[in-house]
Every structure is written in structure tokens, then in C-alpha cells.
Protein backbone atom coordinates (compact mmCIF):
# COMPACT_ATOMS: atom_id res chain seq x y z
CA UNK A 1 51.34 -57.27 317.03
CA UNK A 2 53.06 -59.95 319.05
CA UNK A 3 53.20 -63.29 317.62
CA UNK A 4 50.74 -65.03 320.37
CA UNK A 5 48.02 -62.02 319.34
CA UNK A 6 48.32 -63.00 315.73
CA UNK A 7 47.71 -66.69 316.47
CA UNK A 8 44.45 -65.69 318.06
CA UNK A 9 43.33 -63.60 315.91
CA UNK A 10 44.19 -66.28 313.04
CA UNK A 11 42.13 -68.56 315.23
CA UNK A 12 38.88 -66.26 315.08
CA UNK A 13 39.42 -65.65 311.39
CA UNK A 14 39.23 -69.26 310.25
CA UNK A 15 36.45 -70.82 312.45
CA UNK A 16 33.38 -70.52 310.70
CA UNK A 17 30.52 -68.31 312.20
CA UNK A 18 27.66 -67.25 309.29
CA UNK A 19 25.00 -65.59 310.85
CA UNK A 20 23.24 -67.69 313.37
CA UNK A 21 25.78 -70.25 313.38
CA UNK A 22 28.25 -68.38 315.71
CA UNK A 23 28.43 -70.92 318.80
CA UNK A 24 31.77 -72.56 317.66
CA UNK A 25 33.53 -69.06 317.97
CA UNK A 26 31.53 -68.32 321.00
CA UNK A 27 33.50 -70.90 322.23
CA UNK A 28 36.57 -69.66 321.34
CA UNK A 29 36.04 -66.78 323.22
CA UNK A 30 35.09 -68.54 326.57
CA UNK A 31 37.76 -70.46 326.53
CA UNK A 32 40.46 -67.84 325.89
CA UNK A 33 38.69 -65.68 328.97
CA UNK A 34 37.86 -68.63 330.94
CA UNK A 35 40.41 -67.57 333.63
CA UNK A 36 40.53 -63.65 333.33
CA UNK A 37 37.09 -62.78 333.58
CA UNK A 38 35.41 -62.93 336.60
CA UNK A 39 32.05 -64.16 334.89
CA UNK A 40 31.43 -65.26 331.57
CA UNK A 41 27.31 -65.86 330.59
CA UNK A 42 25.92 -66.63 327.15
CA UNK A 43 22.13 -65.29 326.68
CA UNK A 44 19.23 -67.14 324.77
CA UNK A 45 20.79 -66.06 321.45
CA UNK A 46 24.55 -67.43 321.88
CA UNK A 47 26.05 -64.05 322.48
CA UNK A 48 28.88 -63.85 325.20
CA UNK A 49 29.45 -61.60 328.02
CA UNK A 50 32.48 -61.83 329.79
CA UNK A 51 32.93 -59.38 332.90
CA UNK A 52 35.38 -57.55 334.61
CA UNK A 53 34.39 -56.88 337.82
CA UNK A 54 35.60 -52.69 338.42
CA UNK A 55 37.69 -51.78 341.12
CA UNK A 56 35.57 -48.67 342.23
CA UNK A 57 32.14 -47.14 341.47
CA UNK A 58 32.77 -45.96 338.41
CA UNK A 59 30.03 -46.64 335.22
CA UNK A 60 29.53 -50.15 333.73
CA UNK A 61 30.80 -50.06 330.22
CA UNK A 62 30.23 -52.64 327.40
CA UNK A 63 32.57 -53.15 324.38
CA UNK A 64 30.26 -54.66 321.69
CA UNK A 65 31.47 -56.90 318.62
CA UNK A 66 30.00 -58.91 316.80
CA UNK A 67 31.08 -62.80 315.76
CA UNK A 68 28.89 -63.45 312.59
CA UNK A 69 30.45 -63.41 309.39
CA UNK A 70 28.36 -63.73 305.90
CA UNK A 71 28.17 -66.89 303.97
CA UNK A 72 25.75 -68.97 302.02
CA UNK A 73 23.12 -71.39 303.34
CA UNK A 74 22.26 -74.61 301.13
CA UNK A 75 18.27 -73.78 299.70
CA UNK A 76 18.17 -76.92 297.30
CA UNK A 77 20.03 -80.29 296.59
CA UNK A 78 19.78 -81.37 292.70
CA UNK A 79 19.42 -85.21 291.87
CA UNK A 80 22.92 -84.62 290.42
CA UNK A 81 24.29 -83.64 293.47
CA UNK A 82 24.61 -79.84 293.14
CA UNK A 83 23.99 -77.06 295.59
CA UNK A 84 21.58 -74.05 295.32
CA UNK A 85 22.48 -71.56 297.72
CA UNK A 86 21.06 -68.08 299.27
CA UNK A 87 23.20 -65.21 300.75
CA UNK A 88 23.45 -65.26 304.25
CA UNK A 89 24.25 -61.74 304.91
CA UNK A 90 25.19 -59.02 302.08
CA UNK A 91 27.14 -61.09 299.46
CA UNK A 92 27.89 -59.94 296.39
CA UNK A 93 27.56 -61.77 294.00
CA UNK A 94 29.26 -60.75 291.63
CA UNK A 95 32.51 -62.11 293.33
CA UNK A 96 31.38 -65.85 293.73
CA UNK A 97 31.90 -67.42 290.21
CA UNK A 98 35.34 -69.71 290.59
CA UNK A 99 35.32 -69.62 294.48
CA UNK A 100 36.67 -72.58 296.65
CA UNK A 101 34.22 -72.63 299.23
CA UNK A 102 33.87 -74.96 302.55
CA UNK A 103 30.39 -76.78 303.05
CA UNK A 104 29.70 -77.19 306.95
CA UNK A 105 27.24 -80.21 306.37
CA UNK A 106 25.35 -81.54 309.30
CA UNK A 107 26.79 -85.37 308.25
CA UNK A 108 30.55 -84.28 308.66
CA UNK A 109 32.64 -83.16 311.36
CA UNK A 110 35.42 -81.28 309.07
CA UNK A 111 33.97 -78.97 306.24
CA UNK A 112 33.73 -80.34 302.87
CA UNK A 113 35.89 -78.45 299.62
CA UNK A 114 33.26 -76.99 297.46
CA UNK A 115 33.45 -74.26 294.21
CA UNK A 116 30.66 -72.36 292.87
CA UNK A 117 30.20 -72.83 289.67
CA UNK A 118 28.95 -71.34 286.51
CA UNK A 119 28.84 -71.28 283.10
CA UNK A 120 32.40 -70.87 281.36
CA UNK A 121 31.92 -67.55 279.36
CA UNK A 122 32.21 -69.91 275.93
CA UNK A 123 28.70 -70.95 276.67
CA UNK A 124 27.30 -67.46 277.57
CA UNK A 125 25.71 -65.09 275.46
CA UNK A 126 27.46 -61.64 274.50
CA UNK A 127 24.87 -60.15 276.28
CA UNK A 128 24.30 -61.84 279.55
CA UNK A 129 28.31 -61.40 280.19
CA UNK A 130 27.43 -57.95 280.73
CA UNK A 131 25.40 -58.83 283.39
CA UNK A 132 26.21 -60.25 287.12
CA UNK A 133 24.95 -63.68 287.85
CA UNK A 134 22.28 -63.93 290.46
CA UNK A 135 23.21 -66.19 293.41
CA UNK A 136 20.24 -68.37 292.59
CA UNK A 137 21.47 -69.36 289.54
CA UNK A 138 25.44 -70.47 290.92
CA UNK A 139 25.84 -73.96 292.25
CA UNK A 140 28.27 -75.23 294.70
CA UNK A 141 30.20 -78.27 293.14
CA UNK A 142 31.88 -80.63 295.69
CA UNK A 143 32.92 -83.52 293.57
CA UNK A 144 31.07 -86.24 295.14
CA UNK A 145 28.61 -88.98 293.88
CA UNK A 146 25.21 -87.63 294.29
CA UNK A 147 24.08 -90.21 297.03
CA UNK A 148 26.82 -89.02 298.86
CA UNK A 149 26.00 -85.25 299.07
CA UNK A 150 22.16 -85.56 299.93
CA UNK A 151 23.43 -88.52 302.82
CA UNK A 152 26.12 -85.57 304.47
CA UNK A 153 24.38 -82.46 303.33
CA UNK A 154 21.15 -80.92 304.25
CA UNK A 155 19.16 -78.19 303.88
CA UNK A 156 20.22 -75.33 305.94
CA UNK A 157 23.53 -75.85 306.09
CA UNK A 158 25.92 -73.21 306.09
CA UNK A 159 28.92 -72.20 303.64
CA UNK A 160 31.67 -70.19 304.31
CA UNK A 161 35.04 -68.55 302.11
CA UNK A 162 37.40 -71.07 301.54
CA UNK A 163 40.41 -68.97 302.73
CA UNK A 164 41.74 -68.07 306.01
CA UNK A 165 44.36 -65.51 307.68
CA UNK A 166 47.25 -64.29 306.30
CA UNK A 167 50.11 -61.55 306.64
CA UNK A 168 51.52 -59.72 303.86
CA UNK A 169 53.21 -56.25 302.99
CA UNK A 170 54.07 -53.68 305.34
CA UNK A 171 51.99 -55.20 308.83
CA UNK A 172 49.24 -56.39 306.83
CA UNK A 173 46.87 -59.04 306.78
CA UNK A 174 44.17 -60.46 304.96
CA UNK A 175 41.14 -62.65 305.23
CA UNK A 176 37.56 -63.44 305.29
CA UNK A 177 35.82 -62.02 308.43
CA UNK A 178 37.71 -59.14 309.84
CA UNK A 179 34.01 -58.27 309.78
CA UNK A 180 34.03 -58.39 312.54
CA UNK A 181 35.62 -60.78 314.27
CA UNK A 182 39.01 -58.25 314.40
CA UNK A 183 36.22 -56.80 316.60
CA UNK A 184 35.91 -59.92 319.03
CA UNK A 185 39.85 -59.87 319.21
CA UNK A 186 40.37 -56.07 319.91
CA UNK A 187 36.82 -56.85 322.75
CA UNK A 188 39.06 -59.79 324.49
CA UNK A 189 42.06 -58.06 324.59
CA UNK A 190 40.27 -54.75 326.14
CA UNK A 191 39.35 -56.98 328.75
CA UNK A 192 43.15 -58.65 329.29
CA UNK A 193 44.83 -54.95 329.02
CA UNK A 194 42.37 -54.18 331.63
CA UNK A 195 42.56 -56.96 334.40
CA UNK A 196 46.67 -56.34 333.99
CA UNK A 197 46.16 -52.84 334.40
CA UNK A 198 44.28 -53.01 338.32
CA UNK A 199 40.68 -53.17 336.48
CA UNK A 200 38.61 -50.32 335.12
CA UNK A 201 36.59 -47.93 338.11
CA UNK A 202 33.75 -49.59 336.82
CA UNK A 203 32.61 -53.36 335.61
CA UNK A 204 33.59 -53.87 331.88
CA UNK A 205 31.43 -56.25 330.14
CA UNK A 206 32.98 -57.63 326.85
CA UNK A 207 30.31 -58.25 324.73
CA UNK A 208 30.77 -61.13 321.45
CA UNK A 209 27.12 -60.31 319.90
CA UNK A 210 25.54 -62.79 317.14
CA UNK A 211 23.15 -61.86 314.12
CA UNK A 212 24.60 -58.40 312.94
CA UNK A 213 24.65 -58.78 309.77
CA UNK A 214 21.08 -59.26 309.42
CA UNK A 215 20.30 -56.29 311.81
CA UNK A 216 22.16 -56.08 314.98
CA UNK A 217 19.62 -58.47 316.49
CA UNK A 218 22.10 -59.87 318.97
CA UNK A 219 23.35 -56.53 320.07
CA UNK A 220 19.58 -55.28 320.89
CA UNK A 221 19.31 -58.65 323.72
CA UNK A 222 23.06 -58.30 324.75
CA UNK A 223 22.41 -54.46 325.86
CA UNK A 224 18.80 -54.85 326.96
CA UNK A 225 20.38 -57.72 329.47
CA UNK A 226 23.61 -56.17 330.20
CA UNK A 227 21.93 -52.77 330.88
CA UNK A 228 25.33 -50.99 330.82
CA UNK A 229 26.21 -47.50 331.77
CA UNK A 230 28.23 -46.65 328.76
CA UNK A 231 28.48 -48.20 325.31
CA UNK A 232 31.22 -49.00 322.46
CA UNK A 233 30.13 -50.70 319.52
CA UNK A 234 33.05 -51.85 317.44
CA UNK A 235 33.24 -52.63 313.81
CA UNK A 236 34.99 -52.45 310.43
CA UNK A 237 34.73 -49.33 308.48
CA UNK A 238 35.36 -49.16 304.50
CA UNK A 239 39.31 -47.78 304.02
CA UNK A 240 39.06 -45.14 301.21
CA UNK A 241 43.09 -45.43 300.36
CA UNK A 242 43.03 -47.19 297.44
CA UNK A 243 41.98 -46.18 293.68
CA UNK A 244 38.22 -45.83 292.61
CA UNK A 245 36.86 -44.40 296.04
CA UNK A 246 35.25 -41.17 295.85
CA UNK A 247 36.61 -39.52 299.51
CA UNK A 248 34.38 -35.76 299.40
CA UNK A 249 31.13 -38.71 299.69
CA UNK A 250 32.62 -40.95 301.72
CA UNK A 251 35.34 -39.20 303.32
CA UNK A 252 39.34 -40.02 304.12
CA UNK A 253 40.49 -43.19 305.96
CA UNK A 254 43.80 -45.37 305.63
CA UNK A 255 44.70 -48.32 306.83
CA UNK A 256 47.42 -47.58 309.35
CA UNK A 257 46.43 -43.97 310.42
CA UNK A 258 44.87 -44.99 313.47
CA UNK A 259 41.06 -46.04 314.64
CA UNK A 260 38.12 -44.25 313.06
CA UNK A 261 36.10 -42.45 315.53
CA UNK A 262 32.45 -42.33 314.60
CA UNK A 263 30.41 -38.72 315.53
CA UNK A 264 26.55 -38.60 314.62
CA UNK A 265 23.44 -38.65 316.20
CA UNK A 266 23.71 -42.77 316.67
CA UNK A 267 27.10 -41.39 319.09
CA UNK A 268 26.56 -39.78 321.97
CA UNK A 269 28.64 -36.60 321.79
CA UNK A 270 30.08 -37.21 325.32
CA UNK A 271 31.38 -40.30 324.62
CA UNK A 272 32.56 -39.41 321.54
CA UNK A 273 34.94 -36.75 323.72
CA UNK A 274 36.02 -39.56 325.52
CA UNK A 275 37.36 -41.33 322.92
CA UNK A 276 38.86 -38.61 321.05
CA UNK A 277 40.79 -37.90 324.87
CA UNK A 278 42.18 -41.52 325.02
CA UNK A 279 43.46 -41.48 322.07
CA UNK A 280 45.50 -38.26 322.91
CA UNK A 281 46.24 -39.26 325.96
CA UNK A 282 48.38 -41.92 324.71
CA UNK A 283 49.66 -40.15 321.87
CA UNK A 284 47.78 -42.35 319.33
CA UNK A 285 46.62 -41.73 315.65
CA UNK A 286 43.03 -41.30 315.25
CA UNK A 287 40.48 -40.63 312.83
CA UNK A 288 37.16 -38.98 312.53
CA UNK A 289 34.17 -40.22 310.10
CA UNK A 290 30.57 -38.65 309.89
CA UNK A 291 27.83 -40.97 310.63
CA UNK A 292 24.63 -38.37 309.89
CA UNK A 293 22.08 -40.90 309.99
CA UNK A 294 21.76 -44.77 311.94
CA UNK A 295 25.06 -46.82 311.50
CA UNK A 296 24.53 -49.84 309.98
CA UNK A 297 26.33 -51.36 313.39
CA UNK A 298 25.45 -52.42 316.75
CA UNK A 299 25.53 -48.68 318.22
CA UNK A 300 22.10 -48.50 316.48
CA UNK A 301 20.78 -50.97 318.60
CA UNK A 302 22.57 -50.46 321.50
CA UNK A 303 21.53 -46.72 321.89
CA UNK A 304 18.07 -47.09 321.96
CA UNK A 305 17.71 -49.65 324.09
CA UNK A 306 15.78 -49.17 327.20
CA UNK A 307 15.76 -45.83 328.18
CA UNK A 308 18.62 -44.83 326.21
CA UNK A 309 22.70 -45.76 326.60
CA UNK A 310 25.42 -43.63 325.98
CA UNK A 311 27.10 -45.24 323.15
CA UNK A 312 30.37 -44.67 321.18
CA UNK A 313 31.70 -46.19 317.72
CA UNK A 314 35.02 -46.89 317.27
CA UNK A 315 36.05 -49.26 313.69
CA UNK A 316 39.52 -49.53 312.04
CA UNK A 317 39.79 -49.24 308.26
CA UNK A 318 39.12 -52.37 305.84
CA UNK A 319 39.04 -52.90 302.37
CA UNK A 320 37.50 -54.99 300.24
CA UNK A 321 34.56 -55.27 302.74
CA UNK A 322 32.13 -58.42 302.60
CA UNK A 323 34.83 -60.36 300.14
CA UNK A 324 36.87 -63.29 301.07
CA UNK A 325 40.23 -60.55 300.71
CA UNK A 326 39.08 -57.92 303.61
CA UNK A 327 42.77 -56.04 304.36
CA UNK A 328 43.26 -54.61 307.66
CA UNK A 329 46.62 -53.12 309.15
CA UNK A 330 47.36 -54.72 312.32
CA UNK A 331 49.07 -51.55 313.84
CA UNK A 332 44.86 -50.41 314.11
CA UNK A 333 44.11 -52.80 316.19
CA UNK A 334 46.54 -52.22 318.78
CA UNK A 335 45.86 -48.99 318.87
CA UNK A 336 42.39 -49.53 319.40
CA UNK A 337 43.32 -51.79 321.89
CA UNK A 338 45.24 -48.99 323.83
CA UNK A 339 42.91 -46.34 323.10
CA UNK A 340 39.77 -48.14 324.37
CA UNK A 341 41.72 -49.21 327.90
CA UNK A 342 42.64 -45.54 328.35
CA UNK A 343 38.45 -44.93 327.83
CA UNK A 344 37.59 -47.23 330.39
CA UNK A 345 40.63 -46.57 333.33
CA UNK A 346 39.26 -42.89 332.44
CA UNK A 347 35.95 -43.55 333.71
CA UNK A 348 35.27 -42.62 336.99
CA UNK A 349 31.88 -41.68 338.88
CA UNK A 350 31.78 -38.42 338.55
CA UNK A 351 31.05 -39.36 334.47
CA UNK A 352 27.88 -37.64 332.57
CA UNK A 353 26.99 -38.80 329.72
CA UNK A 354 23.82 -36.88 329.25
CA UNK A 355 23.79 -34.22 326.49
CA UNK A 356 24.39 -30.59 327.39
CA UNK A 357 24.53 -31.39 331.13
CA UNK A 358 28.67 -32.24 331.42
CA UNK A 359 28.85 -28.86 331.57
CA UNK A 360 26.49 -27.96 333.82
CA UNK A 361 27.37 -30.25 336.26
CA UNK A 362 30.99 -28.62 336.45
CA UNK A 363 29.48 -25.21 336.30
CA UNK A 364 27.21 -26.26 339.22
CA UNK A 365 30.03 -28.06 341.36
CA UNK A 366 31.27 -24.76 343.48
CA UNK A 367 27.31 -23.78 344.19
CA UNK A 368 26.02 -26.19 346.79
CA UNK A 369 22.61 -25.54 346.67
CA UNK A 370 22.19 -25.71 342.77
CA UNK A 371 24.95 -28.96 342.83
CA UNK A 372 22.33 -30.32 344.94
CA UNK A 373 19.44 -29.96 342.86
CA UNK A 374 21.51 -31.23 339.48
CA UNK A 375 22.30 -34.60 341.56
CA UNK A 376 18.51 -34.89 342.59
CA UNK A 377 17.55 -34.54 339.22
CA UNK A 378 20.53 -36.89 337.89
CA UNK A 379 19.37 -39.83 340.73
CA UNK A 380 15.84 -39.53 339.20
CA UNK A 381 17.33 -40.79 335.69
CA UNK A 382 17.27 -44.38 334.62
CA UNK A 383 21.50 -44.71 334.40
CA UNK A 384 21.72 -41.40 332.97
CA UNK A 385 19.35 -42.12 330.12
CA UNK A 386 17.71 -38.79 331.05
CA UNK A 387 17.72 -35.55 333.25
CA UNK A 388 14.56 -34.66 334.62
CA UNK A 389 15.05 -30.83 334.79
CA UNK A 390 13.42 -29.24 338.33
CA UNK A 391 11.20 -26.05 337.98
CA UNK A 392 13.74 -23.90 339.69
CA UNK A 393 16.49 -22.36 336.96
């Protein structure tokens, strides 16, 4: 990854986004496509879609990510100047005790140095050190007089991971929030690959959704407003390299082996061959994971929406998911990158993206008569959501 990608991605990482707090990186994100994408809006909920316009009449295709990241969110002030917190998003607890943390309080414009603080394990009970302390017993400690905190801080405010980006190893890096703001990088550079590249046949529509991480809630306005053709959600998926992971459950992916490609009935199956094609059309390494139920992702909101959209998910491998250490390899990225520009130049007008009739449609193209009816039937859809079948076979 060149050095002027890392520097972006470094600046996603580290500016603070918990769940319904996201407009800062929303920014971000305007600003860096403020002069390659032909329009940028931001909806009623603060998510951001930039778009492409196509060069053709090819589909519309969205590339979903989202820009939330979890945190904490300040429930109580003490008269000693302590914070009670709640999880914003799915914390775990169990990590928290000893943190450095950074409190985004309403009353000052740079974040303030917290640490969450417990008990030393001198003053706990045999017993309860078995045990995992519940978030609603940690404070956050930030040093100051208590007239001080309840005159910056108030209730509401938001806490994030006192860490940012950084490389290590063999083209690694680590960092709170590749969940999923990797995501919103690999989305904006789809977009820059693609305007360098003469433009996809159809629009592209870069999508920076808000409020995943409490149910894909900015994802279900983006793609009821955007109304596109064709779907990708990205996201993070857990990397199962590393000891303690049970693979024949959750199956085989390492960081550095390529993006995972999901296939389940939240992916449309035609899409899914799509994105398995790209990838082997420019000789990148790929991978394959089983989603047999609703992803826990915007492609669960995404393909339902409307009538229906024809959505794919693509992730790249992470470990250490929803901690402030989530490890990516940077070599995924770009390749996702690649792989997802290759999807969208490959889309042209003749796509399908209705189950079980791809195949028709190319068995029907040399008779004229029955190519007819298929189109008839195909125009009758609402953007391919459906095929309404005639009563002649």
C-alpha cells in the first residue's frame, strides 16, 4: 500500500466515530471525494453518498461501508468526578480494566485522556476475580478536580480507544476501528480506481453508512434512497489464523490470503459469481466463507429493501475484532480494491441478477420470439427485484 493510502487510512482510523456520532468522519470522506465524484449528498441520518456518474447504461451499483466504530457513552457523573459508562456497540468488557481512553466532552474541542478503572485485584475477593467486571461497575478516571469534569463533560458524551494506527510485522497494521472504517477506505478508493479507469457502465454510488453496529440502521435509509441496481456490503470478517479458533465451526481465513467472499441466502448467488470472476480475472487471492443465515452486516439490510436488491458481501480478515488491537493485512485491502473495480467495469446492461433466470436469458438469446417474452417479463420487474413469469412456457 502506497504511502499516501496509508496516511488516509491512518486518518479514518483515529477520528472518532461511535455509533451516532459519525459526522466528523463523514467529513473526512467529503472532503477527500470533493473533486472526484460527480455528486456527493448526505441523507437525514449523516450517511454519505458519493457518485460516479457511469459511462454507459449499465446497472447502478452501491459499495456499502459503514463509519461507526463502538465506544462508551458517559450514563452518570459522581460528585467525585468519576464516569459511569454504557457500551455503545458490542464491547467486551472484559478487555476495559487499565484502558487509556479519550473522553469527547461537549465543553472541549480536543478529547480529554481518561482510564477505566477498577479495583486492583489486592482489594478483590478470590472469588469475584473469577468473574468479568460488568461495564456498569468500571469508571473512567480523567484526573481532574471534580468541578472541572461536570463543567466540560456531560451526559451523553461519547468515549472512544485511546490508540490509533499503526504498522508492524510483515504488511501489517493495527488499530481500533478497522471495523469498519478499512471499509470506508477500500469504498473511496473503488470510486478513485474507477473515475481513473474511464468510469464503470453504470453509476457507482459509494456509500459511508452510520449506525451498524446497532443494526445496520443507516444502511436500510442509504439503500431505500439510493435504490441501486446491484449491492456490495463491505465489512470485517473474524481471521481464524491464530491459536484458540475452532476452523470446522467457523471455517478457514488468513490475513493475507486474499478477500473473503460471502455465499448464503443474505448473497445473491449471481453476484456472488461476479465477484468470484473479478477476482480471477485479475489473478487475485480470494476466499470463500458460509453465511447460512442473516449476516450481521449491512447486506442484511440492503437486500431486503424495497422490492429486493441484488447484494454481494465481500470483508477481509481481522483479528481481535471489537478490541482496541483489530490486525488487518494491508495486501487485503488492495486486493479488494482491485477486485471490486474489476466487478463494477464488468457490469454491463445485459446483467441479471435475478435467481435462476441468467441462464435463461442466454438460453433464450438465439430464439426471438421467446427472447422477447423474457425481456417483457424482465421490464415488468421493479430493477430486477423480480421476474414476473408469462403463462406461455
Amino acid at each position: 500500500m502506497k504511502h499516501k493510502q496509508v496516511k488516509f487510512l491512518k486518518r479514518l482510523l483515529e477520528t472518532p466515530s461511535p455509533t451516532g456520532t459519525e459526522a466528523a468522519v463523514a467529513e473526512v470522506v467529503r472532503t477527500r471525494l470533493a473533486d472526484v465524484a460527480d455528486e456527493i449528498q448526505t441523507d437525514v441520518m449523516g450517511s454519505v453518498h458519493a457518485r460516479l456518474a457511469g459511462r454507459a447504461s449499465g446497472p447502478s451499483f452501491m459499495l456499502s461501508a459503514h463509519m461507526d466504530e463502538i465506544g462508551l457513552m458517559v450514563t452518570y457523573i459522581s460528585d467525585e468526578g468519576f464516569l459511569s459508562v454504557a457500551a455503545v456497540g458490542g464491547v467486551d468488557a472484559a478487555i476495559l480494566p487499565g484502558l487509556r481512553v479519550d473522553v469527547h466532552a461537549s465543553g472541549c474541542e480536543e478529547p480529554l485522556r481518561g482510564v477505566v478503572g477498577r479495583k486492583p485485584i489486592h482489594l478483590i475477593s478470590p472469588d469475584d476475580r473469577k468473574s468479568v467486571t460488568p461495564i456498569d461497575q468500571l469508571v473512567i478516571d480523567l484526573g481532574l478536580p471534580a468541578k472541572k469534569v461536570k463543567k466540560v463533560v456531560q451526559i451523553g458524551d461519547v468515549i472512544t480507544f485511546g490508540v490509533g494506527f499503526e504498522r508492524f510485522g510483515k504488511n501489517m497494521a493495527v488499530s481500533r476501528a478497522f471495523d469498519d472504517k478499512a471499509g470506508v477506505w477500500v469504498a473511496v478508493r473503488v470510486l478513485e480506481e474507477l473515475a481513473k479507469a474511464g468510469r464503470a457502465p453504470g453509476d457507482f454510488i459509494a456509500a459511508a453508512t452510520v449506525q451498524e453496529e446497532i443494526g445496520t440502521r443507516g444502511a436500510t435509509t442509504s439503500a431505500y434512497g439510493v435504490a441501486p441496481d446491484v449491492a456490495v456490503a463491505f465489512d470485517v470478517t473474524h481471521a481464524t489464523d491464530y491459536p484458540g479458533i475452532d476452523k470446522t465451526k467457523h471455517g478457514k481465513f488468513v490475513c493475507g490470503e486474499g478477500p473473503v467472499i460471502a455465499r448464503g441466502p443474505n448473497i445473491n448467488p449471481e453476484v456472488f459469481d461476479r465477484l468470484v470472476a473479478a477476482a480471477e480475472a485479475e489473478g487475485l487471492p480470494y476466499q470463500v466463507e458460509a453465511e447460512p443465515g442473516v449476516t450481521g452486516t449491512d447486506a442484511r439490510a440492503i437486500q431486503i429493501t424495497r422490492s429486493g436488491i441484488p447484494t454481494g458481501l465481500v470483508s477481509v480478515p481481522l483479528r481481535y475484532m471489537h478490541t482496541p488491537t483489530e490486525v488487518v493485512c494491508l495486501d487485503d485491502l488492495d486486493a479488494t480494491v482491485c477486485m471490486l473495480v474489476r466487478f463494477a467495469l464488468d457490469l454491463d446492461e445485459n446483467a441479471c441478477f435475478v435467481p435462476g433466470m441468467g441462464v435463461m436469458y442466454d438460453d433464450l438469446a438465439g430464439d426471438s420470439d421467446a427472447s422477447a417474452t423474457f425481456e417483457a417479463a424482465e421490464a415488468s420487474s421493479d430493477s430486477q427485484a423480480g421476474v414476473t413469469e408469462t403463462a406461455e412456457k
